[in-house]
PDB file of N, CA and C in Angstrom:
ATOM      1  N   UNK A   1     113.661 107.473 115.851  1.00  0.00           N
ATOM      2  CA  UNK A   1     113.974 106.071 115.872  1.00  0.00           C
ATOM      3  C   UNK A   1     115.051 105.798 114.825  1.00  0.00           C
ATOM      4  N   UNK A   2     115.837 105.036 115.039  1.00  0.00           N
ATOM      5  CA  UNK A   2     117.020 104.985 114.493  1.00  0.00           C
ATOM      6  C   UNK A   2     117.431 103.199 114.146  1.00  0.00           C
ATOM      7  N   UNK A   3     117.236 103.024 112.574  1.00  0.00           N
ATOM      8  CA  UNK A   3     116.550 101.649 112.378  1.00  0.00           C
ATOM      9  C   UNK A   3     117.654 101.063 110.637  1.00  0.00           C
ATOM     10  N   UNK A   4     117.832 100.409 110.802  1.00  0.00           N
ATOM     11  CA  UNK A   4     118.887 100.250 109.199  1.00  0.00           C
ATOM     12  C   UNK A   4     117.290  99.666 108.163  1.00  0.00           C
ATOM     13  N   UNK A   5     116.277  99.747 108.620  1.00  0.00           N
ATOM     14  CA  UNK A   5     115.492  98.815 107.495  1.00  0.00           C
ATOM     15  C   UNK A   5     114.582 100.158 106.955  1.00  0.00           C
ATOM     16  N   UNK A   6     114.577 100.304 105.882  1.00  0.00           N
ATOM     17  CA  UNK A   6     113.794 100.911 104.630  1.00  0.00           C
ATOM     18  C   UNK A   6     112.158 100.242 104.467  1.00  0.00           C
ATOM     19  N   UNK A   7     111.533 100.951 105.492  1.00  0.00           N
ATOM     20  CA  UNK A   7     109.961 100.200 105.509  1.00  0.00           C
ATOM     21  C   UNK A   7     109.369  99.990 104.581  1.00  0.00           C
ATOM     22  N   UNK A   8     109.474 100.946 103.469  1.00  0.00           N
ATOM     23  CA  UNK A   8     108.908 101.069 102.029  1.00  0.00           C
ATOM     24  C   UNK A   8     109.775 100.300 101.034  1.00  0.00           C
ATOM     25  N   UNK A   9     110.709 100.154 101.098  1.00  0.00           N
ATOM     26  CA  UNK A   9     111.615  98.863 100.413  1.00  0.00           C
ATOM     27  C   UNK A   9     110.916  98.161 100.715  1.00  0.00           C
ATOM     28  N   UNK A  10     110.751  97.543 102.037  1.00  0.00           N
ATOM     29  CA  UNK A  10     110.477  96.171 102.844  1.00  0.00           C
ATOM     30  C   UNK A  10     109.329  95.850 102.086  1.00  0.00           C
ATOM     31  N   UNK A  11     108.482  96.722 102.140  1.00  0.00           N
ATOM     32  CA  UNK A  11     107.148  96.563 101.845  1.00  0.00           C
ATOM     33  C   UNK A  11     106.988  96.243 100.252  1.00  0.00           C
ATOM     34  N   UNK A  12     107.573  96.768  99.485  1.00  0.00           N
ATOM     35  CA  UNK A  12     107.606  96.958  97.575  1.00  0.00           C
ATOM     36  C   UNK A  12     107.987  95.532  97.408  1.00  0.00           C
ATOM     37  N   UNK A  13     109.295  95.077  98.150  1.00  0.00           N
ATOM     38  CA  UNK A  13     109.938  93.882  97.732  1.00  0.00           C
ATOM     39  C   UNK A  13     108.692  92.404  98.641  1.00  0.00           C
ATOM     40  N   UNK A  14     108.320  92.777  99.305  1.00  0.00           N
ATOM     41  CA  UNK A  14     107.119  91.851 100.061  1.00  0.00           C
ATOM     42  C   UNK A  14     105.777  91.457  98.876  1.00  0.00           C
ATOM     43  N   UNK A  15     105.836  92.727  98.238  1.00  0.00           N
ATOM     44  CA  UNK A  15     104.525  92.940  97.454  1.00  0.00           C
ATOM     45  C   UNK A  15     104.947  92.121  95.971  1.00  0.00           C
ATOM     46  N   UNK A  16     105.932  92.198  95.858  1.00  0.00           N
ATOM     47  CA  UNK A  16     106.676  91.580  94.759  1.00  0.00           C
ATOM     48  C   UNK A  16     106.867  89.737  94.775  1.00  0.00           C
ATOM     49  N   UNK A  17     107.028  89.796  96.005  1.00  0.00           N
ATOM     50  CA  UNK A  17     107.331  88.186  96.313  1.00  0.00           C
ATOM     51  C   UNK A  17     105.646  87.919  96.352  1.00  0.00           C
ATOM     52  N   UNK A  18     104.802  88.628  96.922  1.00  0.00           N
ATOM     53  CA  UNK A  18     103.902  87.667  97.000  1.00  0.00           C
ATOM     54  C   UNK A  18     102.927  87.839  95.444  1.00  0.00           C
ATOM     55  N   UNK A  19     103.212  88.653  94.230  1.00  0.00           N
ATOM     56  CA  UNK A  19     102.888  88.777  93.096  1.00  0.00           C
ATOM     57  C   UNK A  19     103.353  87.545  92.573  1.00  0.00           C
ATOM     58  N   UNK A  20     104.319  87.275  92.862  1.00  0.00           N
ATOM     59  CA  UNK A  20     105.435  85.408  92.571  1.00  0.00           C
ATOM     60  C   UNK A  20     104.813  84.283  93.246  1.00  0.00           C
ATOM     61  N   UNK A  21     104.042  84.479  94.122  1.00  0.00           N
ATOM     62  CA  UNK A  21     103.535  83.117  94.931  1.00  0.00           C
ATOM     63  C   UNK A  21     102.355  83.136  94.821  1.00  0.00           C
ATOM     64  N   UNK A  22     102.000  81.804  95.437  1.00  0.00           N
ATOM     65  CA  UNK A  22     100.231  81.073  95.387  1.00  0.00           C
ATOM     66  C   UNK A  22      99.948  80.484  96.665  1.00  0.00           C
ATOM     67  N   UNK A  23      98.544  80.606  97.149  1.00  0.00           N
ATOM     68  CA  UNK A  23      98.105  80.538  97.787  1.00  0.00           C
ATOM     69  C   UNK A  23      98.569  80.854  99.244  1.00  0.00           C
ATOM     70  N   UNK A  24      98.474  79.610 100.374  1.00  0.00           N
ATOM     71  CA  UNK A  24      99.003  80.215 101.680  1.00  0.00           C
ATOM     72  C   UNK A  24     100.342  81.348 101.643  1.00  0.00           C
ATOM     73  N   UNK A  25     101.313  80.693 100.482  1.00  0.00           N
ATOM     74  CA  UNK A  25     102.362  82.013 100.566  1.00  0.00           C
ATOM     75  C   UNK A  25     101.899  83.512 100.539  1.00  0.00           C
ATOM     76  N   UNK A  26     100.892  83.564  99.340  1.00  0.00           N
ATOM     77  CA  UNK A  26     100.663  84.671  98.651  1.00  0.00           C
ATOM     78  C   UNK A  26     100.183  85.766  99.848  1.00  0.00           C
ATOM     79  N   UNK A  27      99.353  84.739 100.511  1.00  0.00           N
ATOM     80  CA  UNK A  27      98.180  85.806 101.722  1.00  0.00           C
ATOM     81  C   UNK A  27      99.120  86.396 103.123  1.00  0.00           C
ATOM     82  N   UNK A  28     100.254  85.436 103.369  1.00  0.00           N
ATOM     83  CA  UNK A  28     101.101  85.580 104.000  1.00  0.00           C
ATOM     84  C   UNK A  28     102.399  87.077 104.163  1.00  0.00           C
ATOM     85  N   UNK A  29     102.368  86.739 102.954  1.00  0.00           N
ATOM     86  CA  UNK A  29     103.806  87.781 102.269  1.00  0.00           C
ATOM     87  C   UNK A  29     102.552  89.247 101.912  1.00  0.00           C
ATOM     88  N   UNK A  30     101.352  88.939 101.923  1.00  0.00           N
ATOM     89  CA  UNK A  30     100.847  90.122 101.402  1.00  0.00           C
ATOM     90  C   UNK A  30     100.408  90.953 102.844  1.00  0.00           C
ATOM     91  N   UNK A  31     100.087  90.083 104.369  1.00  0.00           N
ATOM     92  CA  UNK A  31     100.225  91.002 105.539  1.00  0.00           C
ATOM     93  C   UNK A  31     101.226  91.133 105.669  1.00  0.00           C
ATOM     94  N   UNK A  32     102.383  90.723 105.491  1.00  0.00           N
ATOM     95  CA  UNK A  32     103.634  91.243 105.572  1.00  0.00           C
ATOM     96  C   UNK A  32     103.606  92.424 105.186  1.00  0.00           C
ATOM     97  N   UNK A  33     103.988  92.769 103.820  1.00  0.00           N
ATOM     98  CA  UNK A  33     103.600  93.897 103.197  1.00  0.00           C
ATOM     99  C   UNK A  33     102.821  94.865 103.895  1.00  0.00           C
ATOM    100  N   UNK A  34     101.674  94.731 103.781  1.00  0.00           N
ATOM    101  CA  UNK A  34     100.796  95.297 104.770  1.00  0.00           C
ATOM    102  C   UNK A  34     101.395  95.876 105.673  1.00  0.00           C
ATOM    103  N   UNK A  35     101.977  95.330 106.571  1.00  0.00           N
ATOM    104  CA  UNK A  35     102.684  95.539 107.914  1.00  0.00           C
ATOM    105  C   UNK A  35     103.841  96.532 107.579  1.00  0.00           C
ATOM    106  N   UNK A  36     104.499  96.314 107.041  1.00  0.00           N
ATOM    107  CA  UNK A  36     105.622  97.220 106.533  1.00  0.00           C
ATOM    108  C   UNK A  36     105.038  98.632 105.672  1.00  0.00           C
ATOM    109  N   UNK A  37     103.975  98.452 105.189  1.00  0.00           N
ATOM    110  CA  UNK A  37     103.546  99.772 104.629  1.00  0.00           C
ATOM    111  C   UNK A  37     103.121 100.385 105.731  1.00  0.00           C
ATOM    112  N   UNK A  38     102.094 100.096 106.918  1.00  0.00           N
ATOM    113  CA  UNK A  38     101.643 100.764 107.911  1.00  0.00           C
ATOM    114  C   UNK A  38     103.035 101.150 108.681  1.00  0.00           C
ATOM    115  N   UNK A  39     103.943 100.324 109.092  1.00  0.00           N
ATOM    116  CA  UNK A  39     105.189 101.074 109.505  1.00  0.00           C
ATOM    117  C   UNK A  39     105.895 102.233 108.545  1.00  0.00           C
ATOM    118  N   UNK A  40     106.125 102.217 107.780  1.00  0.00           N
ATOM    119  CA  UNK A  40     106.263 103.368 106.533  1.00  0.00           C
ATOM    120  C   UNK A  40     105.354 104.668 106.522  1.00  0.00           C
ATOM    121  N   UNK A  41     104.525 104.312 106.832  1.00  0.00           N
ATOM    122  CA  UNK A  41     103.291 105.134 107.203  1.00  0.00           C
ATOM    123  C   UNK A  41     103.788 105.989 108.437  1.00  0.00           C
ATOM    124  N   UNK A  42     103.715 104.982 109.319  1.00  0.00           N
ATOM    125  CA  UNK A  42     103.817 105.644 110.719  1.00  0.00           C
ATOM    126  C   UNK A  42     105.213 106.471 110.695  1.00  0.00           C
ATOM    127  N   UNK A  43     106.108 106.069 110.450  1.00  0.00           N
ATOM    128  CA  UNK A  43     107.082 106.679 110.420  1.00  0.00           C
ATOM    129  C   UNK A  43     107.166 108.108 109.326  1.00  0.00           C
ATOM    130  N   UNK A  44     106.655 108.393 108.769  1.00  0.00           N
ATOM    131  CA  UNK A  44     106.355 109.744 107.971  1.00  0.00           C
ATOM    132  C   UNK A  44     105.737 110.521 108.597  1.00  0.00           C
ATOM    133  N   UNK A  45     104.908 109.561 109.195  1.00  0.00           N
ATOM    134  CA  UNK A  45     103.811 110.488 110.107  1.00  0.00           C
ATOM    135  C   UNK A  45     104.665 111.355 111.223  1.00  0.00           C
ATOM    136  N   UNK A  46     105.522 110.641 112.186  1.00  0.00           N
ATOM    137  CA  UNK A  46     106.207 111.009 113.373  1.00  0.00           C
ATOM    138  C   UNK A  46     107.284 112.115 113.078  1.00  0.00           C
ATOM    139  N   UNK A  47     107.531 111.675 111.413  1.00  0.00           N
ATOM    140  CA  UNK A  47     108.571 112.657 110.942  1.00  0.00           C
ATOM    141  C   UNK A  47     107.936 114.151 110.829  1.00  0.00           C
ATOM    142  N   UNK A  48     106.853 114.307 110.484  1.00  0.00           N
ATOM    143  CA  UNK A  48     106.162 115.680 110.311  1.00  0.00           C
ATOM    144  C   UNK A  48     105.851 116.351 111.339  1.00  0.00           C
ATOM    145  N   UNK A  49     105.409 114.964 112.631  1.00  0.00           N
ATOM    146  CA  UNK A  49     105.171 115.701 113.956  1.00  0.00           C
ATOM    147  C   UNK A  49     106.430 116.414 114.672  1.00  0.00           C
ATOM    148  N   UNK A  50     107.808 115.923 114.171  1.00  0.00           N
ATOM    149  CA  UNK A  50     108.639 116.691 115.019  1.00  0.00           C
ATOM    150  C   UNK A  50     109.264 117.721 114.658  1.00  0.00           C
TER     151      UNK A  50
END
């Protein structure tokens, strides 16, 4: 897959913003995160399988 976004960036700088925010933001920006680490994930994963 061939993608310009850095999942693990995505994810560090997500985790960062929501360390900066309160409440509805905070829970928001933190599945974000979430989301971008499991893509980061997956993508390491696919890398080993091939």
């Amino acid at each position: 897959m061939c993608t310009k976004y850095d999942a693990q960036h995505e994810a560090e700088a997500a985790m960062k913003r929501a360390a900066a925010s309160e409440g509805a933001d905070r829970q928001r920006l933190i599945e974000i995160a979430l989301a971008w680490f499991q893509l980061a994930r997956d993508r390491r994963d696919d890398e080993r399988t091939d």
